[in-house]
C-alpha atoms as a PDB file:
ATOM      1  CA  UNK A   1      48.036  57.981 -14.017  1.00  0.00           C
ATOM      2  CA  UNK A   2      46.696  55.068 -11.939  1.00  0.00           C
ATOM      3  CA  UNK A   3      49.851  54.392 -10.887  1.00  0.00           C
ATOM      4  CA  UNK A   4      50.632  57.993  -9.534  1.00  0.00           C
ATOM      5  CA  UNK A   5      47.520  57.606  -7.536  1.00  0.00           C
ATOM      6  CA  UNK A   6      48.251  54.406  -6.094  1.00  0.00           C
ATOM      7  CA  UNK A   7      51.625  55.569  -5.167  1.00  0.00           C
ATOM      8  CA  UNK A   8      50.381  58.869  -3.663  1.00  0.00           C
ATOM      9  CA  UNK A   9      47.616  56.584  -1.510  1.00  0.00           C
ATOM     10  CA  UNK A  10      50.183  54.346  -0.258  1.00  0.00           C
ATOM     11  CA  UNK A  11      52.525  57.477   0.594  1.00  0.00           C
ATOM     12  CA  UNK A  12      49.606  58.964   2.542  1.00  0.00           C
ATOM     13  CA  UNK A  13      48.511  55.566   4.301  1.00  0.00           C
ATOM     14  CA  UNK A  14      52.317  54.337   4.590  1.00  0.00           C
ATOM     15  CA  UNK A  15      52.262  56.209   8.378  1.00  0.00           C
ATOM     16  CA  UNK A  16      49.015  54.085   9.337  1.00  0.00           C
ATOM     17  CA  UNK A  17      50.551  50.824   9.679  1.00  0.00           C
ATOM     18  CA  UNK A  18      47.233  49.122  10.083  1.00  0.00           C
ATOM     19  CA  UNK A  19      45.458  50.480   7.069  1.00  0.00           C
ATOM     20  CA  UNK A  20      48.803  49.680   4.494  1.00  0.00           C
ATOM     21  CA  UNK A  21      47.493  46.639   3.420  1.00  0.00           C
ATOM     22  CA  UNK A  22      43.902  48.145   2.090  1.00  0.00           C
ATOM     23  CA  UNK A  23      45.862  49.783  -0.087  1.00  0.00           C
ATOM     24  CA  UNK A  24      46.275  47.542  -3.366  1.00  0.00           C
ATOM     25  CA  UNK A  25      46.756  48.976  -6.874  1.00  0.00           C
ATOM     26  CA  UNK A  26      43.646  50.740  -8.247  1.00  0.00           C
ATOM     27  CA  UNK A  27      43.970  48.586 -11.566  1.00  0.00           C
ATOM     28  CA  UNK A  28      43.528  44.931  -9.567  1.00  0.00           C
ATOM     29  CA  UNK A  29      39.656  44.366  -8.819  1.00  0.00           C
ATOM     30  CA  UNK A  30      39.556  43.804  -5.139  1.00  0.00           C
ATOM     31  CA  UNK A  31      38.169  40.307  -4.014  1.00  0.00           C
ATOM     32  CA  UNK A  32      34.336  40.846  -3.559  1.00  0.00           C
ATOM     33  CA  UNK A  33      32.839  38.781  -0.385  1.00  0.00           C
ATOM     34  CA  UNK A  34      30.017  38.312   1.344  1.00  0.00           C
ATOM     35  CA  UNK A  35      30.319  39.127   5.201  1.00  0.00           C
ATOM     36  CA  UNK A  36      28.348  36.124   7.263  1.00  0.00           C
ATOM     37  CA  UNK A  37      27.902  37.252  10.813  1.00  0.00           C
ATOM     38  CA  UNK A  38      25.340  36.830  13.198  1.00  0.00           C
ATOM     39  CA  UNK A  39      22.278  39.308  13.550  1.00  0.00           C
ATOM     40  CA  UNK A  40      19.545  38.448  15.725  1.00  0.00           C
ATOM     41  CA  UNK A  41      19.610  37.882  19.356  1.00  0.00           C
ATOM     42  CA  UNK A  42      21.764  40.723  20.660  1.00  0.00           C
ATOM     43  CA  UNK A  43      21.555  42.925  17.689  1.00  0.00           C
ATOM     44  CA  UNK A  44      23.333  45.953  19.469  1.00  0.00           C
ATOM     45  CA  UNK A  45      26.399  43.615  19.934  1.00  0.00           C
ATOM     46  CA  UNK A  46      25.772  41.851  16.638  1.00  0.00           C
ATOM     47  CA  UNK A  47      25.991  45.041  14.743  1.00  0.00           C
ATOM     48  CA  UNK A  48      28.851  46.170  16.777  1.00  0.00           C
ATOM     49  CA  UNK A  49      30.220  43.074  15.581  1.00  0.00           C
ATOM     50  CA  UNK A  50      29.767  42.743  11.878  1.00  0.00           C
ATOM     51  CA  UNK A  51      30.929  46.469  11.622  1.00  0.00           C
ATOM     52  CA  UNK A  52      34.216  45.534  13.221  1.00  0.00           C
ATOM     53  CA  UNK A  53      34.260  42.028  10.501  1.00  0.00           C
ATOM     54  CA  UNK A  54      33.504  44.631   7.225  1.00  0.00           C
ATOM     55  CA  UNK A  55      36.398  46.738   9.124  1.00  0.00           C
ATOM     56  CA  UNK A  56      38.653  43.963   9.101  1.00  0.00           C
ATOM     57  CA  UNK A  57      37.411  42.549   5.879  1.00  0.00           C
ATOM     58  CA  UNK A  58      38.340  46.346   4.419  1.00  0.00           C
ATOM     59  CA  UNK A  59      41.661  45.732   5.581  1.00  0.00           C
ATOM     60  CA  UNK A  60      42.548  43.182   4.326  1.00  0.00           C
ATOM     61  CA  UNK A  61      41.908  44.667   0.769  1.00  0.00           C
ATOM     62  CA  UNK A  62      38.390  42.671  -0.166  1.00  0.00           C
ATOM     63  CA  UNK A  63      35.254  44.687  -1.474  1.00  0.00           C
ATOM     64  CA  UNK A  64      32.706  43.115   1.649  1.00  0.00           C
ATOM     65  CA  UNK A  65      28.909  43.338   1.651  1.00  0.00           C
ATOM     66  CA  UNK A  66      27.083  42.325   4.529  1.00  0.00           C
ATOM     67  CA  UNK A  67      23.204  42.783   3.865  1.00  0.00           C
ATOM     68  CA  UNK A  68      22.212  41.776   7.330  1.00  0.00           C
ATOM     69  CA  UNK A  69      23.635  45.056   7.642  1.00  0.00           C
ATOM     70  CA  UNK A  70      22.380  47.191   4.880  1.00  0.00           C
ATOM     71  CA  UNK A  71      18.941  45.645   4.761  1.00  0.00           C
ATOM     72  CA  UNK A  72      18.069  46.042   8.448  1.00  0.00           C
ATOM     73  CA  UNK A  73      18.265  49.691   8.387  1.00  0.00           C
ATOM     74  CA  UNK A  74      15.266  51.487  10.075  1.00  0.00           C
ATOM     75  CA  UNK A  75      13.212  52.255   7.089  1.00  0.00           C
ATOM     76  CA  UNK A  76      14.266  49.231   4.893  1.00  0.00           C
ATOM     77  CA  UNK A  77      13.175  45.922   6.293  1.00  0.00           C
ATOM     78  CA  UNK A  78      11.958  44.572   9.381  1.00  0.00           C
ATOM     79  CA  UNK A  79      14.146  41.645  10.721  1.00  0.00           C
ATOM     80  CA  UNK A  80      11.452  40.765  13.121  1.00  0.00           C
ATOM     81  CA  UNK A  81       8.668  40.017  10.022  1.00  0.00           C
ATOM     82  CA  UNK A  82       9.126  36.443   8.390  1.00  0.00           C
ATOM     83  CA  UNK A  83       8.706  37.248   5.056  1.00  0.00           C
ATOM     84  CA  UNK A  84      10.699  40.712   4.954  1.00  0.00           C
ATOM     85  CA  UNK A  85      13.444  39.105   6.731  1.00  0.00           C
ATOM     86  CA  UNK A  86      13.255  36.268   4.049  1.00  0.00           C
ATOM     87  CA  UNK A  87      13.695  39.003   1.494  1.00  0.00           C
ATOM     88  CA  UNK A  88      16.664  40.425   3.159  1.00  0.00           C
ATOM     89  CA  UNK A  89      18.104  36.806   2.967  1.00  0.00           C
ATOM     90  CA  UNK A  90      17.323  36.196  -1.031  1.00  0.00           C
ATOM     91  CA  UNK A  91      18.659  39.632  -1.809  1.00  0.00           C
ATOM     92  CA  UNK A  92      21.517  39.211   0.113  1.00  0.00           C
ATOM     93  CA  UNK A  93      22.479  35.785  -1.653  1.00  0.00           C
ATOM     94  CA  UNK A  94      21.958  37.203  -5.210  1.00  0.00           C
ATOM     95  CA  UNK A  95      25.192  39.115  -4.294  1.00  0.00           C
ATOM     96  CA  UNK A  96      26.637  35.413  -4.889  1.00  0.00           C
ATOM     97  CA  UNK A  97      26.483  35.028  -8.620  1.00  0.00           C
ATOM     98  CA  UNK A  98      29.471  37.938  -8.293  1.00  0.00           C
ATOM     99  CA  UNK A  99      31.629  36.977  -5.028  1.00  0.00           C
ATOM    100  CA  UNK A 100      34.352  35.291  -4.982  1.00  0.00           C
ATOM    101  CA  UNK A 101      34.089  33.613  -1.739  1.00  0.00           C
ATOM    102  CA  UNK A 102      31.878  33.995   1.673  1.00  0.00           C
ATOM    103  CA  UNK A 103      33.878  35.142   4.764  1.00  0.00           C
ATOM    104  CA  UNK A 104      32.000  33.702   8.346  1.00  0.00           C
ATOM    105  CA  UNK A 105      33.201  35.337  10.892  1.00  0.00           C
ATOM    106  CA  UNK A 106      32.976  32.862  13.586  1.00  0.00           C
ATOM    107  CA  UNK A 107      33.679  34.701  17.062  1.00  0.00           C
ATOM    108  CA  UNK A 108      30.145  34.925  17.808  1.00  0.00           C
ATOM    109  CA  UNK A 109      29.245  31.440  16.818  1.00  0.00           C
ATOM    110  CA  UNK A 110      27.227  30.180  13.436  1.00  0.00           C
ATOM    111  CA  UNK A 111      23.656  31.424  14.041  1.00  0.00           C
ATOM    112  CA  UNK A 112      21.019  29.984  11.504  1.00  0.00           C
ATOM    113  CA  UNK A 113      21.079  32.539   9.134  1.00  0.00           C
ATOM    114  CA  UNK A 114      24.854  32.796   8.745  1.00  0.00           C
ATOM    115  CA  UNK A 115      24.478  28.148   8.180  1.00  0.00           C
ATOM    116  CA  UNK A 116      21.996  29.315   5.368  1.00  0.00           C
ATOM    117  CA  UNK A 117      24.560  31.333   3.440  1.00  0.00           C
ATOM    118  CA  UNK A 118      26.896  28.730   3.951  1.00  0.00           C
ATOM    119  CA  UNK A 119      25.131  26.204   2.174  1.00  0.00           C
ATOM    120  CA  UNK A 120      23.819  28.516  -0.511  1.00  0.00           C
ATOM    121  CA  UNK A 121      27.833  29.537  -0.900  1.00  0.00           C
ATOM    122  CA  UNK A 122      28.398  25.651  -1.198  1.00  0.00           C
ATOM    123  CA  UNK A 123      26.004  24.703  -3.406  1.00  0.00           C
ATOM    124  CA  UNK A 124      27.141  27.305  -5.998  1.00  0.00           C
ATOM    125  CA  UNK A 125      30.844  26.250  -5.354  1.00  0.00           C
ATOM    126  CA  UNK A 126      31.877  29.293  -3.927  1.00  0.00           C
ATOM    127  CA  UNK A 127      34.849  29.154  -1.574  1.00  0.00           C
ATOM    128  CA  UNK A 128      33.765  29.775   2.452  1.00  0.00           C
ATOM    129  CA  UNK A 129      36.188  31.111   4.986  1.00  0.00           C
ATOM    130  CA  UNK A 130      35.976  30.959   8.503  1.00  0.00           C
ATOM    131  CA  UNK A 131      37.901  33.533  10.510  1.00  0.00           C
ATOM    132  CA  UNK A 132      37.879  35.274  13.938  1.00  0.00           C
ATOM    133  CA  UNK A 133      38.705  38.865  14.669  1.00  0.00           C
ATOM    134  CA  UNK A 134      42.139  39.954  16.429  1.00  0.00           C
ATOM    135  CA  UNK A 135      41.499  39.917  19.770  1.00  0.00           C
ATOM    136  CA  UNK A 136      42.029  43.209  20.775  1.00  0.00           C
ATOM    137  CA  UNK A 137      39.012  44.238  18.390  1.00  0.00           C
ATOM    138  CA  UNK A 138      37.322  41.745  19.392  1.00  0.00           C
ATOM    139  CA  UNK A 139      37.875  43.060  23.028  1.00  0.00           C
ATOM    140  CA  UNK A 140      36.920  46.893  21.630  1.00  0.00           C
ATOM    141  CA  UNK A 141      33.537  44.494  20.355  1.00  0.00           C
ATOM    142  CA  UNK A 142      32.952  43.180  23.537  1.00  0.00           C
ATOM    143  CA  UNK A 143      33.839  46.612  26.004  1.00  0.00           C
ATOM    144  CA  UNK A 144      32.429  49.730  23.807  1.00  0.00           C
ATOM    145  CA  UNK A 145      30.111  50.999  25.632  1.00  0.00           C
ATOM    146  CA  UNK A 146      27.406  52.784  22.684  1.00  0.00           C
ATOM    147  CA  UNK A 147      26.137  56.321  24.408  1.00  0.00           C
ATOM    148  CA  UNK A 148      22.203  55.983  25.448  1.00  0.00           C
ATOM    149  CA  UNK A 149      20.051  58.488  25.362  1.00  0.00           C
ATOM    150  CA  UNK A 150      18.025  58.425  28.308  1.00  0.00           C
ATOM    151  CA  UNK A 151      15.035  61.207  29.655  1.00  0.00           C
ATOM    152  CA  UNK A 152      15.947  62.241  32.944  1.00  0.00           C
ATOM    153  CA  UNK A 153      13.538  64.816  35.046  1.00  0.00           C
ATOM    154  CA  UNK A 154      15.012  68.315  34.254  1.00  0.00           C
ATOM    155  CA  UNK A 155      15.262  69.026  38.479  1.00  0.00           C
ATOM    156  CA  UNK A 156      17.565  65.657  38.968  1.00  0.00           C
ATOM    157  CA  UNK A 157      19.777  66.849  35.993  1.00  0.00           C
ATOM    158  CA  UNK A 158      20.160  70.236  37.710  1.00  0.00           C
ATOM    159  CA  UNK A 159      19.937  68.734  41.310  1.00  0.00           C
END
């Protein structure tokens, strides 16, 4: 039964040449990582970013989780607060005692943060990766332009 799904997933993906290797056989666990990319600063272009490195991460046919992603939501925690940002951090790490390695996207460079789960990954002998996006997503990073929602006066949208 597994197999029949596998096969009909592959037969459906087969066309999409860059999604054929996300498909693996439904039996195999994928490889669970933790996504290390940088947040603060830009955090339009970070998030941008670290959506394009669980993308690529998806791809390649690992099970990602990238907190700094999930825990900044409006609503969840504030990244700009010390202590809830702290909390984001910790709970993000925990993920550790179940990955198999941390992924660091390094295009962006190493911010703090990103260091910290690189020596929390170390000292708990998990295996870190470094790796850089393709660069024509990298590019589509860099050049998408995100629509903005801006007030104008109702007579100069008319006029």
């Amino acid at each position: 039964m597994i197999r029949s799904i596998t096969n009909r997933l592959r037969e459906y993906l087969g066309p999409i040449a860059d999604w054929r290797s996300a498909v693996y056989d439904l039996g195999d666990t994928p490889r669970r990582v933790i996504l290390e990319s940088p947040y603060a600063g830009n955090i339009e272009l970070n998030e941008r970013y670290a959506r394009a490195c669980l993308r690529d991460s998806l791809r390649r046919g690992e099970a990602p989780i990238a907190s700094h992603l999930l825990y900044t939501q409006p609503g969840v925690l504030d990244d700009q607060d010390p202590t809830e940002r702290l909390l984001g951090i910790e709970a993000g790490l925990a993920w550790g005692k179940v990955a198999d390695a941390t992924v660091v996207y390094v295009d962006l460079g190493v911010s703090r943060g990103m260091e910290y789960g690189i020596e929390h990954a170390r000292r708990f002998g998990r295996t870190v990766e470094r790796r850089a996006l393709p660069a024509d997503e990298l590019a589509e990073v860099w050049c998408r332009e995100e629509p903005v929602d801006i007030d104008l006066p109702i007579p100069y949208v008319l006029g």
